[in-house]
PDB file of N, CA and C in Angstrom:
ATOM      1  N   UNK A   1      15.363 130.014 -61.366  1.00  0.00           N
ATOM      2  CA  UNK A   1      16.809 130.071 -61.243  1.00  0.00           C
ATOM      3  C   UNK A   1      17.253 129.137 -60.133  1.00  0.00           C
ATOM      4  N   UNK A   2      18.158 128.760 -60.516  1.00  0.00           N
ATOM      5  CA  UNK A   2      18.748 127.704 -59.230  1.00  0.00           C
ATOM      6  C   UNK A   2      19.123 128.233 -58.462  1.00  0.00           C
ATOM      7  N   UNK A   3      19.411 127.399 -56.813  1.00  0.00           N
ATOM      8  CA  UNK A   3      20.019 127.746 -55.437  1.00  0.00           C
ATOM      9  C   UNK A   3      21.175 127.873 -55.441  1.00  0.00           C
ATOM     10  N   UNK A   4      21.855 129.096 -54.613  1.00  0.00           N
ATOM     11  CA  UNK A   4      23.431 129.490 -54.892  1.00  0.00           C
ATOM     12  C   UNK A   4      23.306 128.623 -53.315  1.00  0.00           C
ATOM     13  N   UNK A   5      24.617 127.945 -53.545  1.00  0.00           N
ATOM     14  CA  UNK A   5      25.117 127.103 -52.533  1.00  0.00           C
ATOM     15  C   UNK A   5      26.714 127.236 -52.479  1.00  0.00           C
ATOM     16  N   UNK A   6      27.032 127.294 -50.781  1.00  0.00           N
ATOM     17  CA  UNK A   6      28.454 128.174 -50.432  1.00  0.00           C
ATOM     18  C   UNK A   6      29.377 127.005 -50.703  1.00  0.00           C
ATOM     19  N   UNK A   7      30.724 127.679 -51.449  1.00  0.00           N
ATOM     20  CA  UNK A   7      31.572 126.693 -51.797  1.00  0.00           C
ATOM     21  C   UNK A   7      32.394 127.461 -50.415  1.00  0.00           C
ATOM     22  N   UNK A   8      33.214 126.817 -50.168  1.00  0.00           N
ATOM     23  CA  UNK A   8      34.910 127.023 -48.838  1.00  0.00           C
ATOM     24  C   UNK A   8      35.719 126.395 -49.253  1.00  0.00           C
ATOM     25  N   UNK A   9      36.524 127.424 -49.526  1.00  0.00           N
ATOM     26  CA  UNK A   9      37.913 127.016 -50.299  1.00  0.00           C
ATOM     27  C   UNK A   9      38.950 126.147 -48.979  1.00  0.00           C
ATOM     28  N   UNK A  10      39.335 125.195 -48.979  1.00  0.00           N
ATOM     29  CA  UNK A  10      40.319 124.527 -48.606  1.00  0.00           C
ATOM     30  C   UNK A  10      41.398 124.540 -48.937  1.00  0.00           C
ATOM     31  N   UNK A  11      42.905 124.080 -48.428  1.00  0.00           N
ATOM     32  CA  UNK A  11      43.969 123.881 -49.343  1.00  0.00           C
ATOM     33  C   UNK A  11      44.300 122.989 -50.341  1.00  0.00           C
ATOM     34  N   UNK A  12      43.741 121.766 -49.762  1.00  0.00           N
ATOM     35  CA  UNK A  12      43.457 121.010 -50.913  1.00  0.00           C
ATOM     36  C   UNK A  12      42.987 120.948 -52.809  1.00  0.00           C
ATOM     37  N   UNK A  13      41.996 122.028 -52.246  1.00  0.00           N
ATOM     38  CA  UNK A  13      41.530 122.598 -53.582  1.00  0.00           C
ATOM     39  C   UNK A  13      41.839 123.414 -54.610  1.00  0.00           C
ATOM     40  N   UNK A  14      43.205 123.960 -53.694  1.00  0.00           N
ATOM     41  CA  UNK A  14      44.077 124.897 -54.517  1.00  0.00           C
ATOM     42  C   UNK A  14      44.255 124.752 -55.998  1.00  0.00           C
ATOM     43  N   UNK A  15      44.564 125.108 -57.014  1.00  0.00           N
ATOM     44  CA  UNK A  15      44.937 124.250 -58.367  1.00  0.00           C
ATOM     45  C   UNK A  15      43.863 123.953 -59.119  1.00  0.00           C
ATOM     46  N   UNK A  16      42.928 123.764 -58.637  1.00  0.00           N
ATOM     47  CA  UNK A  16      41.416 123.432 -59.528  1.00  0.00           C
ATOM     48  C   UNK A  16      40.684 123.919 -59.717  1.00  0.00           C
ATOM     49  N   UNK A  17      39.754 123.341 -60.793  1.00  0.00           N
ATOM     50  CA  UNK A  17      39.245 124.084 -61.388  1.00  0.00           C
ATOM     51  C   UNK A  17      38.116 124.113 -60.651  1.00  0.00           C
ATOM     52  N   UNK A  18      37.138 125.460 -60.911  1.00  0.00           N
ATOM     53  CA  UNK A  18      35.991 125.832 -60.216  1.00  0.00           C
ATOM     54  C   UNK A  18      34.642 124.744 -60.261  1.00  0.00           C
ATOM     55  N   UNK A  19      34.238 124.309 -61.441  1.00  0.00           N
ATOM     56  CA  UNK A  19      33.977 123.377 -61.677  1.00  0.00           C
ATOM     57  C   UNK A  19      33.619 121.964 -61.317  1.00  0.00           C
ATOM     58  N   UNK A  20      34.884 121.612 -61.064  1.00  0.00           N
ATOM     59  CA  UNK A  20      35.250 120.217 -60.232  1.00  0.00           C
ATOM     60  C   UNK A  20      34.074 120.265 -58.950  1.00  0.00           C
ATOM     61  N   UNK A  21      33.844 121.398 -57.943  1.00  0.00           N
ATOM     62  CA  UNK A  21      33.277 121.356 -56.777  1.00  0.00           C
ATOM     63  C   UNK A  21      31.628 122.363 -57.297  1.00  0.00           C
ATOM     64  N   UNK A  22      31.073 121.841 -58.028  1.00  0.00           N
ATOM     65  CA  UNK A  22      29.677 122.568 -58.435  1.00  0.00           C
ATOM     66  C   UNK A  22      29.117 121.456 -58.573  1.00  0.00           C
ATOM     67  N   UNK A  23      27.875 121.363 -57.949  1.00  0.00           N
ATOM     68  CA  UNK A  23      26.994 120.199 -58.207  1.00  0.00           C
ATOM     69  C   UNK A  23      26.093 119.812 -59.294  1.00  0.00           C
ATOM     70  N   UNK A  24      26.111 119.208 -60.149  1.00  0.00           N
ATOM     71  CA  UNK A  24      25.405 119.154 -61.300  1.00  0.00           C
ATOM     72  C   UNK A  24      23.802 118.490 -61.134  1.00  0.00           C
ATOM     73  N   UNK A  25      22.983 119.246 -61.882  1.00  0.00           N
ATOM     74  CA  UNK A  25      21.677 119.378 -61.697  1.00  0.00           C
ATOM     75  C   UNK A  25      21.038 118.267 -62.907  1.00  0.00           C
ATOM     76  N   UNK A  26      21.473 117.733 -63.754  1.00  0.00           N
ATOM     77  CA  UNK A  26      20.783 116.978 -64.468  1.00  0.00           C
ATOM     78  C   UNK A  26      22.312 115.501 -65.029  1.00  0.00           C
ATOM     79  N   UNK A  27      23.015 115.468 -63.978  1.00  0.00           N
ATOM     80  CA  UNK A  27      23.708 114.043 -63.875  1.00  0.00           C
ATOM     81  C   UNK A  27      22.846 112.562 -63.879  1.00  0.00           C
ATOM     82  N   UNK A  28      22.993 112.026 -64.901  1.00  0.00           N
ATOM     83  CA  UNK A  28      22.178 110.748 -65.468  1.00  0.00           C
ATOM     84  C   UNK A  28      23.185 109.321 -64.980  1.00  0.00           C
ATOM     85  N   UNK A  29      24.276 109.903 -64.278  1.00  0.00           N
ATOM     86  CA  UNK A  29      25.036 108.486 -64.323  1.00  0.00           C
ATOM     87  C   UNK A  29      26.364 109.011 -65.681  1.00  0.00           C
ATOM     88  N   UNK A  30      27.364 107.775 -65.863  1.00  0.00           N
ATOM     89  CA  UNK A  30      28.196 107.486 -66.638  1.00  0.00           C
ATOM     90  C   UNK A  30      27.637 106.738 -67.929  1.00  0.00           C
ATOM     91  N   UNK A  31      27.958 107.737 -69.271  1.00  0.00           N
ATOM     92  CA  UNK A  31      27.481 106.327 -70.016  1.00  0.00           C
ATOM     93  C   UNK A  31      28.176 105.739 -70.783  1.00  0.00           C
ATOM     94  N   UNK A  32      29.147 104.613 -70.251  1.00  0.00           N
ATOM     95  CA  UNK A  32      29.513 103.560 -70.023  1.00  0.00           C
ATOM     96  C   UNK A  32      28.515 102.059 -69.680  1.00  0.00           C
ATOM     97  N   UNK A  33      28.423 102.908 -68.647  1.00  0.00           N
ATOM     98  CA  UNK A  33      27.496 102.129 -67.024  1.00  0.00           C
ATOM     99  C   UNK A  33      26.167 102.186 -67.962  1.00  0.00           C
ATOM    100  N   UNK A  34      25.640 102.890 -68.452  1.00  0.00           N
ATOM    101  CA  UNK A  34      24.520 103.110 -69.033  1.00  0.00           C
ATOM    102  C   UNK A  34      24.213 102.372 -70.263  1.00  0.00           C
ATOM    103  N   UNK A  35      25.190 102.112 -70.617  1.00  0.00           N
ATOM    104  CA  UNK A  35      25.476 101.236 -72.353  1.00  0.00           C
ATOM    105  C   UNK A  35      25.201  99.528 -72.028  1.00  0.00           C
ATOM    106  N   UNK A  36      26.054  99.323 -70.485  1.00  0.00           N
ATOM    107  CA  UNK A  36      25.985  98.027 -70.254  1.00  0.00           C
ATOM    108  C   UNK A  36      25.017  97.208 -69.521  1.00  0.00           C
ATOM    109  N   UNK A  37      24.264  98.320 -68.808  1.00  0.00           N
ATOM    110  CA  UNK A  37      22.776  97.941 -68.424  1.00  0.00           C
ATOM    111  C   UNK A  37      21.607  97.645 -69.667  1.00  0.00           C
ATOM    112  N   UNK A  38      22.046  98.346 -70.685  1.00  0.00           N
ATOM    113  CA  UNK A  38      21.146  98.516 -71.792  1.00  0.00           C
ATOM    114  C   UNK A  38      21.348  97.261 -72.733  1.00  0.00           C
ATOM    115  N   UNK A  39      22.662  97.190 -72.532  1.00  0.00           N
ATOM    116  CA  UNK A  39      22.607  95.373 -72.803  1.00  0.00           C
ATOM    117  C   UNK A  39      22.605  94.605 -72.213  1.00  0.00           C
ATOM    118  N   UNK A  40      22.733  94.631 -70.836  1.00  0.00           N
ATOM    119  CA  UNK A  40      22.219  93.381 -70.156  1.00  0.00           C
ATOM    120  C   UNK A  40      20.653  93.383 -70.340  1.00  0.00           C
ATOM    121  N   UNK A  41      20.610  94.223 -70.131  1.00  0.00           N
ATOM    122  CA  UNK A  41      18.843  93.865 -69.407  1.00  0.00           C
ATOM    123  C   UNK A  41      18.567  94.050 -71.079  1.00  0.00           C
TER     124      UNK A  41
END
């Protein structure tokens, strides 16, 4: 099971979604960015 890690709500953050501030564990990049490396190279 994964590590619970403390979120602190700010004011800033008001309005959003929970989401937005959770760190994602298997992020590969944009694929965009990923499409155009694959044709360059």
């Amino acid at each position: 099971m994964g590590e619970h890690l403390p979120v602190y709500i700010i004011d800033l953050m008001v309005g959003h979604k929970w989401g937005e501030f959770s760190p994602t564990i298997n992020f590969r990049g944009h694929a965009k960015k990923m499409i155009i490396d694959l044709v360059v190279n």
